[in-house]
Every structure is written in structure tokens, then in C-alpha cells.
Protein backbone atom coordinates (compact mmCIF):
# COMPACT_ATOMS: atom_id res chain seq x y z
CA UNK A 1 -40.12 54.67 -31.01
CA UNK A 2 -41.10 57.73 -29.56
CA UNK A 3 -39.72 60.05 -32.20
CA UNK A 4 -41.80 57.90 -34.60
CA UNK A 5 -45.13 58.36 -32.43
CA UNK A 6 -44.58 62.18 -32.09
CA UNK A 7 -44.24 62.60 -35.79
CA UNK A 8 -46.95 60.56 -36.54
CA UNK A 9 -49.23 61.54 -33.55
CA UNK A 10 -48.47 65.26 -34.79
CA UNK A 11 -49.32 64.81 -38.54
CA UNK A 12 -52.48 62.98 -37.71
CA UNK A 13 -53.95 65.45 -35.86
CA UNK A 14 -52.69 68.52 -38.35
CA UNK A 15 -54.05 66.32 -41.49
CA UNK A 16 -56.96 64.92 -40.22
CA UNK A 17 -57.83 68.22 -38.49
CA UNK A 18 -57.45 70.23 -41.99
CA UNK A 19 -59.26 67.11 -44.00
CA UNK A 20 -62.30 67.08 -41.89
CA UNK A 21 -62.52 71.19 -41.33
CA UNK A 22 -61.41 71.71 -45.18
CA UNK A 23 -64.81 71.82 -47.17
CA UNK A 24 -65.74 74.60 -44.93
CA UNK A 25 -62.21 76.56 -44.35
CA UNK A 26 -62.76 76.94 -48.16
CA UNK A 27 -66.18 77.66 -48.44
CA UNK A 28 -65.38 81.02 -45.11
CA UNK A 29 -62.45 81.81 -47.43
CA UNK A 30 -64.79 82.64 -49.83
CA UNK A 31 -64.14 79.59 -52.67
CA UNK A 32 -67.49 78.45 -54.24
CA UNK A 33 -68.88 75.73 -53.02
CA UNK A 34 -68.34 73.47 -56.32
CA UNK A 35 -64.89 74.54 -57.00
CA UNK A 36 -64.18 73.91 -52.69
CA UNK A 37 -65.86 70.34 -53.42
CA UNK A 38 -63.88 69.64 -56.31
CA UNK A 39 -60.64 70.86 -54.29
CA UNK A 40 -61.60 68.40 -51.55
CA UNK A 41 -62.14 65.56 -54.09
CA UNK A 42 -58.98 66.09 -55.46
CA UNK A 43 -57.43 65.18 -52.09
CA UNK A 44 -58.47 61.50 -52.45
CA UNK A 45 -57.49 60.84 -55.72
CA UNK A 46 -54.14 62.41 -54.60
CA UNK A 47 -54.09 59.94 -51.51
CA UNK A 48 -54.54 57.15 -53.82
CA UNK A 49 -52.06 58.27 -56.09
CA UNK A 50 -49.67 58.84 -52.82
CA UNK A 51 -49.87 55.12 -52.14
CA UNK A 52 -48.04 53.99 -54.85
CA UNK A 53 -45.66 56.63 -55.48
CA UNK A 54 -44.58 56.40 -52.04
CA UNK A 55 -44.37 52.70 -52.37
CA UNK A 56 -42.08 53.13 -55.40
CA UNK A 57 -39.81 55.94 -53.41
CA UNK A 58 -39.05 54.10 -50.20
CA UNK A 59 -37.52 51.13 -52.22
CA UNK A 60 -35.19 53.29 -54.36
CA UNK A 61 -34.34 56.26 -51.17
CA UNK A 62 -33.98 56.23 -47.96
CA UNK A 63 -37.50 56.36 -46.93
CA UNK A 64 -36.75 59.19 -43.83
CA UNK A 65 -36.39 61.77 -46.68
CA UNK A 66 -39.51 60.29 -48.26
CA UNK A 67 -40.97 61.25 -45.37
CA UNK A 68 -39.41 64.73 -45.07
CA UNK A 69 -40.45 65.16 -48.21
CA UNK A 70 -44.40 64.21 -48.14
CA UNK A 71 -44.58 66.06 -44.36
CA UNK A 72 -42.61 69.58 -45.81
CA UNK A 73 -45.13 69.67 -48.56
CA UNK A 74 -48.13 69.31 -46.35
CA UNK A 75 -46.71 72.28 -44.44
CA UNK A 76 -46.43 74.10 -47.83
CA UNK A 77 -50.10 73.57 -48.23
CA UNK A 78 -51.35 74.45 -45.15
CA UNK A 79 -49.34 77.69 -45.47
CA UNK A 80 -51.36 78.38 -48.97
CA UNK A 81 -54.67 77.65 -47.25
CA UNK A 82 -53.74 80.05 -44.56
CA UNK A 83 -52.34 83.00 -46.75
CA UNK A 84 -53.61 82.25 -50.55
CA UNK A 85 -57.05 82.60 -52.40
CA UNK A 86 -56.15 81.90 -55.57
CA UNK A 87 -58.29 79.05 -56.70
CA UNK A 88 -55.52 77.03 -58.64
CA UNK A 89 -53.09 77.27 -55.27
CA UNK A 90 -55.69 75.88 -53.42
CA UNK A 91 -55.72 73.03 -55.41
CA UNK A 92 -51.71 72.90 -55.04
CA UNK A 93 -52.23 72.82 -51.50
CA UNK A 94 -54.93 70.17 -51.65
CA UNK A 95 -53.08 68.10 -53.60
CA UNK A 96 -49.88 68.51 -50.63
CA UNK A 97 -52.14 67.32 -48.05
CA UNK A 98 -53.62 64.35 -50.40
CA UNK A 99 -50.24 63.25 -50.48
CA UNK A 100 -49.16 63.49 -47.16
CA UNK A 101 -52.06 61.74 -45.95
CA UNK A 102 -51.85 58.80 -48.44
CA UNK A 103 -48.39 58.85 -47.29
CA UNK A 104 -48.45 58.62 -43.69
CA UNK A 105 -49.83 54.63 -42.63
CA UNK A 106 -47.69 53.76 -45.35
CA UNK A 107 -44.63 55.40 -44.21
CA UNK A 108 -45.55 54.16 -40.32
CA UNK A 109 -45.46 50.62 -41.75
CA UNK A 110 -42.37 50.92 -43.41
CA UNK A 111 -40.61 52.42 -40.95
CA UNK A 112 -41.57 50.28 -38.13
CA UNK A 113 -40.42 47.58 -40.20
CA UNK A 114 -37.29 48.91 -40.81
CA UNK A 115 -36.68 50.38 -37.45
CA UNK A 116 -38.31 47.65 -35.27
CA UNK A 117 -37.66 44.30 -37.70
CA UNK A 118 -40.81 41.81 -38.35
CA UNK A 119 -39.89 40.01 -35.04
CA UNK A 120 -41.69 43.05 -32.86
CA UNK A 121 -43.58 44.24 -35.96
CA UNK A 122 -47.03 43.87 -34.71
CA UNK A 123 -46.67 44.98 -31.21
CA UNK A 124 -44.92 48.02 -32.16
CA UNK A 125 -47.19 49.04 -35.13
CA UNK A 126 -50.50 48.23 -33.15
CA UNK A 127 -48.93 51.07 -30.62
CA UNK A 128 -47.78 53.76 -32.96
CA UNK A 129 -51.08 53.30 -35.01
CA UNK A 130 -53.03 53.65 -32.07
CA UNK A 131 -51.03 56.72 -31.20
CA UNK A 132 -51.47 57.88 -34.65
CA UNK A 133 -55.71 57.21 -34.47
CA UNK A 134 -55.38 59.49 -31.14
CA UNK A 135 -54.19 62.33 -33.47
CA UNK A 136 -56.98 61.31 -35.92
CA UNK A 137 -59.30 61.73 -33.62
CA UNK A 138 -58.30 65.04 -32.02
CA UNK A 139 -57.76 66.94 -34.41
CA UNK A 140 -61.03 67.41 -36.18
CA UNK A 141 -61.54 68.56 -32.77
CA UNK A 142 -59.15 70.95 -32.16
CA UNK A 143 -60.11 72.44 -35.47
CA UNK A 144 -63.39 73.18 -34.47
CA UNK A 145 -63.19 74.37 -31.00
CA UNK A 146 -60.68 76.69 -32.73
CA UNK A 147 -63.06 78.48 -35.36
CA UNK A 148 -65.34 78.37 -32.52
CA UNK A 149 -63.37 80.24 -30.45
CA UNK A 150 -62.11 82.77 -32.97
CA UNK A 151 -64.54 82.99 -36.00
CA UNK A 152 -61.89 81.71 -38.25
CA UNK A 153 -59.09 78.89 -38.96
CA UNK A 154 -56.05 81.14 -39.27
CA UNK A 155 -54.62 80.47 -35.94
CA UNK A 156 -54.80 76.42 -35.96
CA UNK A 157 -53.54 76.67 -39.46
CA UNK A 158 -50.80 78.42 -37.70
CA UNK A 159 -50.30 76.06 -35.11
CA UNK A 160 -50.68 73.39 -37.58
CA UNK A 161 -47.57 75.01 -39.89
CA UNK A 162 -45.69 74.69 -36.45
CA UNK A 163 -46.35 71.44 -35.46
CA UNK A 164 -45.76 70.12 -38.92
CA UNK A 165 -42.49 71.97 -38.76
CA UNK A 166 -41.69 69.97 -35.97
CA UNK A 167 -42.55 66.63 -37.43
CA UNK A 168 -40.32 67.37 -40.05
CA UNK A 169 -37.82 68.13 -37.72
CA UNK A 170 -38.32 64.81 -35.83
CA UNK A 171 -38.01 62.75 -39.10
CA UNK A 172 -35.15 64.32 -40.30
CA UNK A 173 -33.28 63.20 -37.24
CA UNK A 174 -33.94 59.65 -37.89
CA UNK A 175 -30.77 57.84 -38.46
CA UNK A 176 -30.09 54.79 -40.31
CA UNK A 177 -31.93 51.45 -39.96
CA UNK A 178 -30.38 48.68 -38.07
């Protein structure tokens, strides 16, 4: 239970944080404004897309390296926003967080499922969701008091590389389901 809630309280606050803050992170990197709008509209088709595909995955592998998976390759695109200004990278990295975030209530579901059986399903879900809105709501948040504080989103993208890191982590060290 409480790895899942620190993965998913983690990624929550990273993704949501770099959704919300990622029209403008583009715009002070210096992308123009249509090609930043297009790269942030290419995040929700990805989501959608994400939704499926991860649908599809978790029936055929074992859905912990699913997750490892969609969580590693939002920390590959934050680490392109932070370091890269090449416009078609940018949209590489968009398209990592698109499908980490389309990824993630699906996952939660799945796994609780697995982990927790339908017996406890609701009561367990209901908490890890709401654990996972808390992380929704902070970390727009936390992105902002950060570029208020130091002009620019480099060092909560860095924090954000290191807390995905650890979500990884955390999912890789779920075992098997009962």
C-alpha cells in the first residue's frame, strides 16, 4: 500500500507539476509560442493513446514493468526539457510525459486490483487516488513557487528527475501479485 501511494503520490505531483507549468517552461526556453502549443497538444493525444496501449500491455506483462517503463520515460523527458532545445526533442519529451500521465490512474487501478483483490477494491483505491489528487494538486504549486523563487524551472525539473527516479525505484520493487 504505501509503496503504491509514494509512487503514485510522487508522479502526480512531478506530472501534473510539469503539465500545468509546461506551456510556459517552453515558451522561457525560448520555443515559439505555436510550436510550444502544439508540443502541449501533443501531450493529450499521447494520454489518450496511453490508455489503450497500456491497457493492451498489462494483460500480456507483468504490469510493474509497465509501469517502470511509462515512469523511466517520463524521467527521460523531463531530462530533455531540462537540458534540450531542439524543437523535435521537445516533442519526444512531450510525448514521454503524455504517456506517463495517461498511464498512471490506469496503472493505480490495475494494480490495486491485483495487489488488493476486488473484495477491498474500493476502499483501497478511494485512498491511493486521494493520495494521488494530493500530488495533483501540489505540484502545479511547487512548480511555481519554484520559478518564482529562482527565475527559472531548472531546479524543480531537477528535483522532479529525482523524485521520478525514485518512483521508479519503488515500482521496481514490487513483487508478484497474490
Amino acid at each position: 500500500f504505501w509503496m503504491l501511494a509514494a509512487t503514485f503520490v510522487i508522479l502526480s505531483l512531478v506530472l501534473n507539476g510539469t503539465l500545468t507549468h509546461l506551456m510556459p517552461m517552453l515558451v522561457d526556453r525560448g520555443v515559439p509560442k505555436n510550436m510550444a502549443a502544439l508540443a502541449v497538444s501533443s501531450v493529450g493525444v499521447m494520454m489518450a493513446a496511453s490508455r489503450v496501449g497500456i491497457g493492451f500491455l498489462v494483460d500480456r506483462i507483468f504490469a510493474p514493468r509497465v509501469a517502470v517503463a511509462c515512469f523511466a520515460a517520463s524521467m527521460c523527458g523531463i531530462v530533455i526539457l531540462l537540458f534540450s532545445e531542439s524543437i523535435l526533442l521537445i516533442f519526444v519529451a512531450t510525448l514521454a510525459l503524455g504517456l506517463s500521465i495517461g498511464a498512471e490512474t490506469d496503472l493505480l487501478a490495475y494494480l490495486v486490483g491485483r495487489y488488493f483483490g476486488l473484495r477491498n477494491f474500493g476502499a483501497v483505491y478511494g485512498a491511493l487516488f486521494s493520495a494521488m489528487l494530493a500530488g495533483t494538486a501540489v505540484g502545479p504549486m511547487v512548480f511555481g513557487v519554484a520559478f518564482d523563487a529562482w527565475g527559472n524551472y531548472n531546479y524543480v525539473l531537477t528535483a522532479s528527475v529525482m523524485l521520478n527516479l525514485t518512483a521508479v525505484f519503488i515500482t521496481m520493487r514490487l513483487g508478484p501479485f497474490p
